[in-house]
Protein backbone atom coordinates (compact mmCIF):
# COMPACT_ATOMS: atom_id res chain seq x y z
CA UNK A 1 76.80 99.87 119.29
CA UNK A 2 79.47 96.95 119.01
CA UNK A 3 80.61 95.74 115.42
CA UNK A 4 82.14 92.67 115.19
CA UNK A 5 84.75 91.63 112.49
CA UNK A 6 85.02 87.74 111.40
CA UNK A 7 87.71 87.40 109.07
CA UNK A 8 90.69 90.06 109.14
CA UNK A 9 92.07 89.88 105.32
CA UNK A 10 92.59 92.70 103.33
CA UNK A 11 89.02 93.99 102.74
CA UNK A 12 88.46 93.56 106.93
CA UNK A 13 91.53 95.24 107.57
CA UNK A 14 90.62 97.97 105.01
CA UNK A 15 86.99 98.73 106.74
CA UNK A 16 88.36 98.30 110.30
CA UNK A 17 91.32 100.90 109.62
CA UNK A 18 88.81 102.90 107.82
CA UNK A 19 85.97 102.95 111.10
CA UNK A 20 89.46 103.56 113.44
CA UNK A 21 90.52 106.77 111.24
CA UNK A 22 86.72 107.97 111.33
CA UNK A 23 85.98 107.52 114.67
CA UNK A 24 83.03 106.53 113.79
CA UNK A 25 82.98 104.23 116.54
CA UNK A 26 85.31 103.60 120.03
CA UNK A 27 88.28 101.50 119.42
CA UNK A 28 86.74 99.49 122.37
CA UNK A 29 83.63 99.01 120.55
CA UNK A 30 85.06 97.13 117.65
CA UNK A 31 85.49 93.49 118.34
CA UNK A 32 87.63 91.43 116.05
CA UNK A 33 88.09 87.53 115.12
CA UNK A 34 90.69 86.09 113.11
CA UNK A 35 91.66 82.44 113.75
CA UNK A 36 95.20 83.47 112.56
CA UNK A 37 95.91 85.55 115.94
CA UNK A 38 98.94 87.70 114.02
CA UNK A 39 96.00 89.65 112.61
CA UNK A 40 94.59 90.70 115.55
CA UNK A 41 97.40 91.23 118.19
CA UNK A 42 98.57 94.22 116.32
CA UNK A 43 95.52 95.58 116.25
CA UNK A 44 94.67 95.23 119.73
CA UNK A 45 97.75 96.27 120.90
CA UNK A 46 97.95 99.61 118.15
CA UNK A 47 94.18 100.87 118.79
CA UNK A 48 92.60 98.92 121.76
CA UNK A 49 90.19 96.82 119.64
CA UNK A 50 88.93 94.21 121.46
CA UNK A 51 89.59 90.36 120.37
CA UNK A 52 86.58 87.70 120.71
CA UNK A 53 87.61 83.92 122.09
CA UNK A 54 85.71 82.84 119.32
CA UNK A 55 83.12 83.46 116.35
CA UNK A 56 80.37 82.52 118.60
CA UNK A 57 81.78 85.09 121.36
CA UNK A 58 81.73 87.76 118.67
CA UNK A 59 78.45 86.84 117.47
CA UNK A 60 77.17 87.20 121.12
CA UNK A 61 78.82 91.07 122.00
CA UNK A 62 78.10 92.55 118.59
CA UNK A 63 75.22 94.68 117.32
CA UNK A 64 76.29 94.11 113.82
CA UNK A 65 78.65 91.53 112.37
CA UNK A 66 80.37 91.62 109.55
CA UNK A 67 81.75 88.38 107.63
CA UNK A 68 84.85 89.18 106.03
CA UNK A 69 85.58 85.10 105.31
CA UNK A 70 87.01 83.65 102.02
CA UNK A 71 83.12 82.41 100.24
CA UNK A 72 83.99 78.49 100.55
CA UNK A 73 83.71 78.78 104.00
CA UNK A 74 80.88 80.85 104.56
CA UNK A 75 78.46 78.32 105.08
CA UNK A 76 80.36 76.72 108.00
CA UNK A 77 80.81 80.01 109.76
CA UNK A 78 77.23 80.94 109.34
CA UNK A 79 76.21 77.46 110.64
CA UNK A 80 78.75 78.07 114.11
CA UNK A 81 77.03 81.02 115.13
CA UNK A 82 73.25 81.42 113.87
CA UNK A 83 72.69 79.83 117.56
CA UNK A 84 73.70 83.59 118.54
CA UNK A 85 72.12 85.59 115.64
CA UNK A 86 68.74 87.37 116.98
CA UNK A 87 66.21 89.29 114.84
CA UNK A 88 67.83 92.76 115.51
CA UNK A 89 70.91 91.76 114.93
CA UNK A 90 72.40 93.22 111.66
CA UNK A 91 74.66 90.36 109.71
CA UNK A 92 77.04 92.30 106.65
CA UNK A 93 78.12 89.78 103.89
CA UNK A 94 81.46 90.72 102.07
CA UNK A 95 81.74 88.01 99.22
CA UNK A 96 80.91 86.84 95.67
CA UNK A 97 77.66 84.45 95.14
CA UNK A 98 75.85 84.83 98.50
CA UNK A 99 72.66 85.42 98.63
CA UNK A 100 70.52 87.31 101.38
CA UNK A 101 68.19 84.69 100.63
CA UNK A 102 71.17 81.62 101.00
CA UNK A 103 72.38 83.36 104.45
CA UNK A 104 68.64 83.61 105.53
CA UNK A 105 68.01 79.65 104.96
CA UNK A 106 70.99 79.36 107.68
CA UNK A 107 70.22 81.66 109.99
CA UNK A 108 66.47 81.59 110.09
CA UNK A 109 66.62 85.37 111.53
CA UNK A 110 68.72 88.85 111.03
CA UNK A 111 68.83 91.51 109.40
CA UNK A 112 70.88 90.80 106.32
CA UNK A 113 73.42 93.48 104.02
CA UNK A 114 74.88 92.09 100.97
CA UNK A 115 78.36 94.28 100.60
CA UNK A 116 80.46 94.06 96.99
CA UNK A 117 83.46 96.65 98.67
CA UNK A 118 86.43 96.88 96.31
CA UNK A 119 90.50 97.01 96.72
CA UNK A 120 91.05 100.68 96.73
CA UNK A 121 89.22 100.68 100.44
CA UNK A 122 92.56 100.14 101.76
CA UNK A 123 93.41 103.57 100.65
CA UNK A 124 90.04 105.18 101.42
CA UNK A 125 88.89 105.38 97.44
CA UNK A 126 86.85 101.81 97.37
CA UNK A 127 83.65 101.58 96.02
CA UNK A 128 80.93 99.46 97.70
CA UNK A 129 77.67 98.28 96.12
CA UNK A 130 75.29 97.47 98.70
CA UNK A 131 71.84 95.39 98.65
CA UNK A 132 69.61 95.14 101.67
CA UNK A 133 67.04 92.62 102.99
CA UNK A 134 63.50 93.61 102.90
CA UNK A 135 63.52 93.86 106.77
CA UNK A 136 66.26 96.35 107.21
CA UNK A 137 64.76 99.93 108.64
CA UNK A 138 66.27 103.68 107.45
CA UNK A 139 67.78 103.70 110.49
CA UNK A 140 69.83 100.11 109.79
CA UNK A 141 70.40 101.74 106.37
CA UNK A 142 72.16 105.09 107.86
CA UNK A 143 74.56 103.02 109.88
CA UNK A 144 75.34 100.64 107.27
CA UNK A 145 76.83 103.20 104.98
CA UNK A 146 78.46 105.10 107.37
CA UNK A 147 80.61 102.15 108.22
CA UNK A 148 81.34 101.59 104.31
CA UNK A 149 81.82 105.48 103.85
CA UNK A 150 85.01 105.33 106.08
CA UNK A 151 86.82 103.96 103.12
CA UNK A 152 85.34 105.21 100.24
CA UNK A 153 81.97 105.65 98.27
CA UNK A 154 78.86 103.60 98.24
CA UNK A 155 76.09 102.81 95.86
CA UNK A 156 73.05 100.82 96.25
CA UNK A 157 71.86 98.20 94.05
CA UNK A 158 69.08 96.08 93.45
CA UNK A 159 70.44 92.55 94.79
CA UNK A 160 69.80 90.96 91.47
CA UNK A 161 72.03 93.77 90.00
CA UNK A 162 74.94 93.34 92.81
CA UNK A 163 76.50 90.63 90.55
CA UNK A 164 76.99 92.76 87.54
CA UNK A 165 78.35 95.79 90.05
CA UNK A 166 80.90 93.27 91.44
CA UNK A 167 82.37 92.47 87.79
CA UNK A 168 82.41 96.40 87.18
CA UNK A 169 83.93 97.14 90.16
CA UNK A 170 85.36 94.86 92.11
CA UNK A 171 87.34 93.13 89.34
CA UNK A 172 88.03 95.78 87.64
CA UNK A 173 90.97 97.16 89.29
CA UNK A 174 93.04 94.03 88.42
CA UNK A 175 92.07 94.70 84.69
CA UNK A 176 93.35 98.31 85.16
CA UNK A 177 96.48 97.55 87.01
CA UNK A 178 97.17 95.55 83.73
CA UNK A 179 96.57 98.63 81.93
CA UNK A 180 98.16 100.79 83.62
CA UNK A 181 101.48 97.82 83.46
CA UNK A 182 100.79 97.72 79.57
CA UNK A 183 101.02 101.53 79.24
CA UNK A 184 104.18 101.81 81.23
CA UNK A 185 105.87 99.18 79.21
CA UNK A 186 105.00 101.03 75.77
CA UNK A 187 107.03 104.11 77.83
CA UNK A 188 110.04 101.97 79.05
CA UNK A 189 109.84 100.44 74.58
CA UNK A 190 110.82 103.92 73.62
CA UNK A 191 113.30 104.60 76.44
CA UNK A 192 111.34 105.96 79.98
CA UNK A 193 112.73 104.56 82.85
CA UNK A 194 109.99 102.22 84.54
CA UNK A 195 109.20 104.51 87.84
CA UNK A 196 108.74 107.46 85.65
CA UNK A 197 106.55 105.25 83.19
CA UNK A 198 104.65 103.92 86.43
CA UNK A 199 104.22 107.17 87.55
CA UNK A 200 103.17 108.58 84.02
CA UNK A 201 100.84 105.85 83.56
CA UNK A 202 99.29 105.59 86.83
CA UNK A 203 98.67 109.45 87.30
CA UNK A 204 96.93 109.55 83.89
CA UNK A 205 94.41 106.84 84.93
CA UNK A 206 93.26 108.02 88.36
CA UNK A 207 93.05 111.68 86.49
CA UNK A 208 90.86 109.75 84.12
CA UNK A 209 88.73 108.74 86.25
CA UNK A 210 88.54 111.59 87.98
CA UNK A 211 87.32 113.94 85.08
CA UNK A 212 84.31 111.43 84.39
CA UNK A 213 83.06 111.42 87.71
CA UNK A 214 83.81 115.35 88.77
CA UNK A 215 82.57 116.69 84.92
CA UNK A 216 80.43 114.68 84.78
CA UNK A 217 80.99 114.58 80.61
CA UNK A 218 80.46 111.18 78.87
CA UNK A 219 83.72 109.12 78.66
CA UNK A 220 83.29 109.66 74.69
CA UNK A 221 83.11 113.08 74.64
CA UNK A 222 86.05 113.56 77.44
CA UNK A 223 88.24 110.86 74.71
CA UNK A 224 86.79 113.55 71.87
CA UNK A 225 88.33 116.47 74.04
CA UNK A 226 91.96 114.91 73.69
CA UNK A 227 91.80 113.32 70.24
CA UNK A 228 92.82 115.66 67.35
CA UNK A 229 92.05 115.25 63.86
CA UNK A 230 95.11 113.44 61.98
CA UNK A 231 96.84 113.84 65.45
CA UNK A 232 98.63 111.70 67.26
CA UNK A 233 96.33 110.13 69.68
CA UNK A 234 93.54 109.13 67.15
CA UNK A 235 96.62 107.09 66.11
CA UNK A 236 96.50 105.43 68.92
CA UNK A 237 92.92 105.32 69.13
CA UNK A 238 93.30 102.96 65.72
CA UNK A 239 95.43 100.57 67.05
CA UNK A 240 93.13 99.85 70.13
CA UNK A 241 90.05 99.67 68.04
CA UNK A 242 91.63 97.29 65.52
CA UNK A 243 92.88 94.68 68.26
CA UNK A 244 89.37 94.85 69.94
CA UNK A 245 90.13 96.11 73.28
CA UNK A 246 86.24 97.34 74.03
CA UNK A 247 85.15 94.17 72.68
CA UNK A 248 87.99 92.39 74.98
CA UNK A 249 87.20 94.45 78.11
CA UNK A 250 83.48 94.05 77.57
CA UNK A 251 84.02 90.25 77.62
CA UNK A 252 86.03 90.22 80.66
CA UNK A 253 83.28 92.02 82.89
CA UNK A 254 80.75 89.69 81.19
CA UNK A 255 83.01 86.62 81.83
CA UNK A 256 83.54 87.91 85.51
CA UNK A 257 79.84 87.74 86.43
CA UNK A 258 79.54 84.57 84.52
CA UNK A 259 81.95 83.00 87.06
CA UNK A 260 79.83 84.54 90.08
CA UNK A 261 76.55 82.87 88.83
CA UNK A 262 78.42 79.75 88.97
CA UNK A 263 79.63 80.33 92.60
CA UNK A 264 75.58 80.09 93.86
């Protein structure tokens, strides 16, 4: 099996590294286009990844391909190689506002994955939201998330639902780095140095996170756990609530996938 990379940004670099460290696959079976060729010498020269001549050349040598291309020129790759796409061919989509149905017009034939992977894949803790065509088998399915387990967790969506899961997830970490920068800077008002406010902050958020998903408790109930009556973070609790911020985040998800539905 040969998988094909066309585009090596961050979220390309993030799955390749991820397949490398898994050995999921050969480095030799990995095949890799980038028309910036910085992106792809080091890789060829650090694990033995093969580099295409060309999209069409990748298109050509791989079993599955997947598009990791900025959206507003998705249409123009698409167009360059469908002349190389054949029926059992799997084609992986990494990008806001395209359709399986939009990358089907253009290609005529496939098998097509819509992907919605997330930042934290370049550290192995992404999420991915996944939605598949109606002509992918279990057997396409088991491959597909393998490749998108290398860096992380996967959940599959309906594809009228991957929208929403892309402002939930893959927005969301820039609206938590902000929180994370807004907590450390309440730390460095009353006299933390900033690294040990960072640190503070940013430890307190992935442990968060991680007590909602490994208790399994409502977030509610976990906030209940910490909050003490007339204590000090019901306090803070009071402040948040009276300058809206569920109401503000809420809106920001909401005004993500607004933004998306545009994009189609």
């Amino acid at each position: 099996m040969k998988i094909g990379f066309i585009g090596v940004g961050n979220m390309g670099l993030a799955l390749i590294k991820g397949i490398l460290k898994s050995d999921f696959i050969d480095a030799e079976d990995l095949i890799l286009y980038d028309p910036v060729k910085e992106k792809t010498a080091g890789l060829e020269k650090e694990f033995g990844v093969i580099v295409a001549k060309d999209n069409i050349d990748l298109t050509e040598k791989s079993d599955i391909i997947i598009l990791a291309v900025k959206p507003n020129i998705y249409d123009a790759v698409l167009e360059e190689i469908k002349a190389k796409v054949t029926a059992k061919k799997i084609i992986i989509t990494i990008a806001p506002g395209i359709t399986i149905s939009h990358v089907k017009d253009i290609l005529k034939t496939g098998k097509i994955v819509r992907t919605i992977p997330n930042t934290p894949a370049l550290i192995g803790e992404g999420i991915t939201a996944i939605s598949y065509s109606q002509d992918i088998q279990r057997e396409d399915k088991e491959i597909v998330e393998k490749i998108f387990k290398t860096c992380g967790e996967i959940v599959e969506v309906e594809e009228k639902l991957i929208d929403a899961a892309m402002a939930v997830s893959s927005c969301s970490p820039a609206f938590v780095y902000m929180f994370i920068e807004a907590l450390a800077d309440g730390g460095v008002l009353l006299g933390l140095p900033r690294d040990v406010a960072y640190k503070l902050a940013s430890k307190a958020v992935a442990g968060a996170g991680n007590m909602v998903l490994k208790t399994g408790f409502h977030p509610g109930q976990l906030k209940d756990m910490v909050t003490s009556p007339g204590g000090t973070t019901i306090e803070g609790i009071r402040i948040l609530e009276k300058n809206a911020m569920r109401s503000a985040v809420i809106e920001a998800v909401a005004a993500a996938y607004q933004k998306t539905e545009g994009l189609k």
